[in-house]
N, C-alpha and C. Protein backbone atom coordinates (compact mmCIF):
# COMPACT_ATOMS: atom_id res chain seq x y z
N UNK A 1 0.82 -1.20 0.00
CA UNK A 1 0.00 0.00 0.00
C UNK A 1 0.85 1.26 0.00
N UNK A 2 1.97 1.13 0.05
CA UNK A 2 2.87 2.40 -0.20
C UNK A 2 3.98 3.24 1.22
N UNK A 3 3.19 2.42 2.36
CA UNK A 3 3.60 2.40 3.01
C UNK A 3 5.23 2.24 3.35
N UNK A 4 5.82 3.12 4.23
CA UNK A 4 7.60 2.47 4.38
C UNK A 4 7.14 2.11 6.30
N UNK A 5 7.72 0.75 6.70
CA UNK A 5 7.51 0.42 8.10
C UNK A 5 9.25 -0.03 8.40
N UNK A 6 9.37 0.44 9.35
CA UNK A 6 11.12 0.31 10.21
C UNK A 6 10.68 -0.55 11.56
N UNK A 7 11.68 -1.73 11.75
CA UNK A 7 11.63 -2.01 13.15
C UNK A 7 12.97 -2.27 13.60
N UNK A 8 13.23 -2.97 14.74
CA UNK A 8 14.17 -3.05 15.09
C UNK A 8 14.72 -1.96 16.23
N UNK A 9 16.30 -1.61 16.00
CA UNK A 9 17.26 -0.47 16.81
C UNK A 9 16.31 0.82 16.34
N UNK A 10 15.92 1.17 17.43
CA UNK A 10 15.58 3.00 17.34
C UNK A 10 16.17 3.81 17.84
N UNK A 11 17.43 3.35 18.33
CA UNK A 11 19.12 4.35 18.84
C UNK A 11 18.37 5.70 17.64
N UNK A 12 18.39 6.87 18.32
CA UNK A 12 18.60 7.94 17.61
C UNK A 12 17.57 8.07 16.85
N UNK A 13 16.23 7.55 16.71
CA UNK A 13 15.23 7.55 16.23
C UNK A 13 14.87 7.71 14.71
N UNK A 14 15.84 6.26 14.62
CA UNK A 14 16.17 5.33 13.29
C UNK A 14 14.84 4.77 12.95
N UNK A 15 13.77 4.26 13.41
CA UNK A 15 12.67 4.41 12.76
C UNK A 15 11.97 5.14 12.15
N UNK A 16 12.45 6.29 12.65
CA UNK A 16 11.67 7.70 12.06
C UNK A 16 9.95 7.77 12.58
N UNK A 17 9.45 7.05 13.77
CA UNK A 17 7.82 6.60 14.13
C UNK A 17 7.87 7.74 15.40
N UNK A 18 6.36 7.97 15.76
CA UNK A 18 6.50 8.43 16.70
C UNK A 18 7.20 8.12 18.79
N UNK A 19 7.17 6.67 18.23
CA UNK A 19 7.75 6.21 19.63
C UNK A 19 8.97 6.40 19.74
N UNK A 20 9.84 6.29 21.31
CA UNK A 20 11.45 6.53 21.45
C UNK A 20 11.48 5.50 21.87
N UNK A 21 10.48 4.21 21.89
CA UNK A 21 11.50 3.03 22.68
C UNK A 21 12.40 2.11 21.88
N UNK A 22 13.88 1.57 22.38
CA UNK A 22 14.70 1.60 21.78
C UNK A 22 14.72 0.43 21.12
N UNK A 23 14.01 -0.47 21.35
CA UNK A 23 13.97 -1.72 20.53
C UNK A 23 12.39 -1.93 20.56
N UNK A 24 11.86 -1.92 18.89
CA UNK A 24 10.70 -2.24 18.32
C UNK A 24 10.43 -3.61 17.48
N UNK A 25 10.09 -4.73 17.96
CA UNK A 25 10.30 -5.86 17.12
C UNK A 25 9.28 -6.04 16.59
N UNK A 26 8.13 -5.35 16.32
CA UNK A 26 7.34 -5.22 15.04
C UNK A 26 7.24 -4.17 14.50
N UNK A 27 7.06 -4.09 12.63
CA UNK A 27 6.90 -2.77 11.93
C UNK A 27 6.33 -1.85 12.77
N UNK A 28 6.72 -0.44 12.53
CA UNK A 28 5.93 0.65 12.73
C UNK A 28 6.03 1.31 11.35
N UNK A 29 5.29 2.18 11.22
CA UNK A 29 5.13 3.01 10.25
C UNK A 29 5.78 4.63 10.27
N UNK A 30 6.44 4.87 9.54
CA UNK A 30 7.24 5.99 9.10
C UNK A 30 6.58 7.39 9.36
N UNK A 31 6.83 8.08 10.11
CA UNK A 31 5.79 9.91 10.58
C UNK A 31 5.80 10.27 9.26
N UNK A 32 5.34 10.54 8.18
CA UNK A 32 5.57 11.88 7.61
C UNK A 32 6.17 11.32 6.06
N UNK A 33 5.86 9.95 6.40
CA UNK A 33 6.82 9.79 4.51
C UNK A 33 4.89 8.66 4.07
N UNK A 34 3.74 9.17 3.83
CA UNK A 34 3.11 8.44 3.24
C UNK A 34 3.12 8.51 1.79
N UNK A 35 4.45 9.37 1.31
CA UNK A 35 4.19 9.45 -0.34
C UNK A 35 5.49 8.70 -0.80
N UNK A 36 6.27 7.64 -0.07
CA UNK A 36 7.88 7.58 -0.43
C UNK A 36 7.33 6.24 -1.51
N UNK A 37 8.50 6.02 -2.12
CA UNK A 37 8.49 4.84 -3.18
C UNK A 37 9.25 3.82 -2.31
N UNK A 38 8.02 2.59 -1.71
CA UNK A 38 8.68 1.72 -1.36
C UNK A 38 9.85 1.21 -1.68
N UNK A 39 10.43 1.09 -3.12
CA UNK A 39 11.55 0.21 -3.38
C UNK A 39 12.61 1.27 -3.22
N UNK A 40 12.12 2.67 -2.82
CA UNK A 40 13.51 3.13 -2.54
C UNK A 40 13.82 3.91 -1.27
N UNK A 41 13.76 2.72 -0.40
CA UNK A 41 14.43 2.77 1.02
C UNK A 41 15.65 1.93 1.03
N UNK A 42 16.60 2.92 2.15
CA UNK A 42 17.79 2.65 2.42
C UNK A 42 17.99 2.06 4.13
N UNK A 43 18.34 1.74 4.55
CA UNK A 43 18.42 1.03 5.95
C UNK A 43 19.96 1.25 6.58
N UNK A 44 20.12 1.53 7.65
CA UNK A 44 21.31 0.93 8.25
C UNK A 44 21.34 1.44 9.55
N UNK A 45 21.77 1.04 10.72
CA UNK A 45 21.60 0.57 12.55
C UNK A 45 21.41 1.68 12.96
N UNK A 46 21.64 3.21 12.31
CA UNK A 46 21.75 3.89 13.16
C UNK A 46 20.29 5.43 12.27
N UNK A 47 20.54 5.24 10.91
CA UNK A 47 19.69 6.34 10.25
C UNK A 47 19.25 5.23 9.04
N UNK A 48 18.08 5.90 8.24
CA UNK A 48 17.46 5.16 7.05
C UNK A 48 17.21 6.10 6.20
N UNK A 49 16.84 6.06 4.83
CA UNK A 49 16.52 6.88 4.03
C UNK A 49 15.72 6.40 3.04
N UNK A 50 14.76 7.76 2.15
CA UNK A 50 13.69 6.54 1.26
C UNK A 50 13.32 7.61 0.38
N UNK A 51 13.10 7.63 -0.72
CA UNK A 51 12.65 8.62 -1.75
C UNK A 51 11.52 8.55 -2.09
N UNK A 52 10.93 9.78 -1.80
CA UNK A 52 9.10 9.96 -2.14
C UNK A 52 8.93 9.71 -3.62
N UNK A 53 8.11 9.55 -3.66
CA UNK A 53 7.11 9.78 -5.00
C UNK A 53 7.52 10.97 -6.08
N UNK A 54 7.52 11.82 -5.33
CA UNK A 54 8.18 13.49 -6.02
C UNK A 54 9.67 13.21 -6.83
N UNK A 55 10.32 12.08 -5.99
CA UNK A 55 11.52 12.01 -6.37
C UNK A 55 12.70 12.83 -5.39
N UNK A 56 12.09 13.30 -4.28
CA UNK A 56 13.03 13.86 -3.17
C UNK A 56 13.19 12.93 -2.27
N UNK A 57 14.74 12.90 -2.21
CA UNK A 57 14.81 11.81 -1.22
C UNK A 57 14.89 12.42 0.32
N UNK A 58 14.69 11.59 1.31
CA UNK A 58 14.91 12.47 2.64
C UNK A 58 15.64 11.11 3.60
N UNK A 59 16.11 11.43 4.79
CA UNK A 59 16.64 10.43 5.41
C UNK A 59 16.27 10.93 7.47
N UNK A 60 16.39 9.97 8.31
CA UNK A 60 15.84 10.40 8.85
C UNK A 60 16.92 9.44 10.60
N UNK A 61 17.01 9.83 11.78
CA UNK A 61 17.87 8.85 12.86
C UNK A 61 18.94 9.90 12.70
N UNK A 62 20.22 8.86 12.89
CA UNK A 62 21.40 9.67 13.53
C UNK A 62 21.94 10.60 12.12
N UNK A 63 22.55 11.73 12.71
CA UNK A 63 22.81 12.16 11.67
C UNK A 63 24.32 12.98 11.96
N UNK A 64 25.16 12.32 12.81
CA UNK A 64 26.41 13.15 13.77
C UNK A 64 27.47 13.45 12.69
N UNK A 65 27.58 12.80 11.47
CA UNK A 65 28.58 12.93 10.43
C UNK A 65 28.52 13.40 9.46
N UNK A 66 26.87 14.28 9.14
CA UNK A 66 26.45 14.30 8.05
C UNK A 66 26.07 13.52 6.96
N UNK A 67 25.39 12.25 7.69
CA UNK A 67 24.83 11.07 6.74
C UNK A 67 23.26 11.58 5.97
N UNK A 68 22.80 12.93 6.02
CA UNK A 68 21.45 13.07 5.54
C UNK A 68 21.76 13.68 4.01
N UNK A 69 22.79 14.54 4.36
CA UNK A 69 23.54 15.07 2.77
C UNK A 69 22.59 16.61 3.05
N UNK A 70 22.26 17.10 4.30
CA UNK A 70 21.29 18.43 4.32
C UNK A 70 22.26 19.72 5.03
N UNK A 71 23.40 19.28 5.06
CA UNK A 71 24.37 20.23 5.50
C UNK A 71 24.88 20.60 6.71
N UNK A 72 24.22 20.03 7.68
CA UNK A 72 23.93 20.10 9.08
C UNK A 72 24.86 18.21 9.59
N UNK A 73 24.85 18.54 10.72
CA UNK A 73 24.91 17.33 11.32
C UNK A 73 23.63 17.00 12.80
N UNK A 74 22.48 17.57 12.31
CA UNK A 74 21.73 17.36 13.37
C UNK A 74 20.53 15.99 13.57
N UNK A 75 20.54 15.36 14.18
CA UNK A 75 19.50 14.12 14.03
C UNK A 75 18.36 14.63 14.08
N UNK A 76 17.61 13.49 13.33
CA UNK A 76 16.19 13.59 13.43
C UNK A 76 15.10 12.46 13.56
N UNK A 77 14.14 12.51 13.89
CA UNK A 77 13.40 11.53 13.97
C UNK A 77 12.37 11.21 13.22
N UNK A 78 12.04 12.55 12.37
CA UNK A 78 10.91 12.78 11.01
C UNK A 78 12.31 13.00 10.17
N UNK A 79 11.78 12.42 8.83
CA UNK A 79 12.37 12.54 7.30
C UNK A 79 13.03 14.54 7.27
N UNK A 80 14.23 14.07 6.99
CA UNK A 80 14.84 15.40 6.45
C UNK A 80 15.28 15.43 4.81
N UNK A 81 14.66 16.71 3.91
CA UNK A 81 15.34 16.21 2.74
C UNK A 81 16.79 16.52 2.60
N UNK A 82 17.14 15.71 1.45
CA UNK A 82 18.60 15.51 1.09
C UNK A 82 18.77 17.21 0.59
N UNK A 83 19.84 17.33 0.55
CA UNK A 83 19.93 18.77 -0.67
C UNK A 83 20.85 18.54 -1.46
N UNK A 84 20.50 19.37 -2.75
CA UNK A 84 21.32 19.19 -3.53
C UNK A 84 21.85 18.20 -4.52
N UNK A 85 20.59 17.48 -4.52
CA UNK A 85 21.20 16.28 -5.70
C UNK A 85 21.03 16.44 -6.63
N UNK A 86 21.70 15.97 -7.99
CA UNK A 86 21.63 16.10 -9.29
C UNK A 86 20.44 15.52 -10.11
């Protein structure tokens, strides 16, 4: 249905859902991405990322190194978009 669902580690609020508890062992559903293109989510322990429909991608969890590509190094727990892609 179009849906993107994260479970698992929510260190840093890597699900991107409204809950903070740190281990979720069933799907939740994503705050704020009901327009992303399922097949293009990205995953990994600490942040995830997934490209809407529009074709903007956004990413969303830890973000201390600048893993969102938004210029900042600030985490988040709702989808941030990328900037600047070609």
């Amino acid at each position: 249905d179009g849906r993107v669902l994260c479970w698992g580690d929510n260190n840093w609020g890597a699900l991107g859902a409204e809950t903070l508890e740190l281990i979720w062992p069933t799907p939740v559903e994503v705050t704020g991405l009901d327009d992303a293109v399922a097949l293009g989510v990205s995953s990994s322990a600490e942040f995830n990322c997934a490209l809407r429909a529009s074709g903007q991608a956004v990413c969303w969890g830890y973000n201390g190194v600048g893993q969102f590509g938004d210029g900042t190094t600030d985490s988040s727990t709702e989808p941030v978009a990328v900037a600047d892609l070609p």
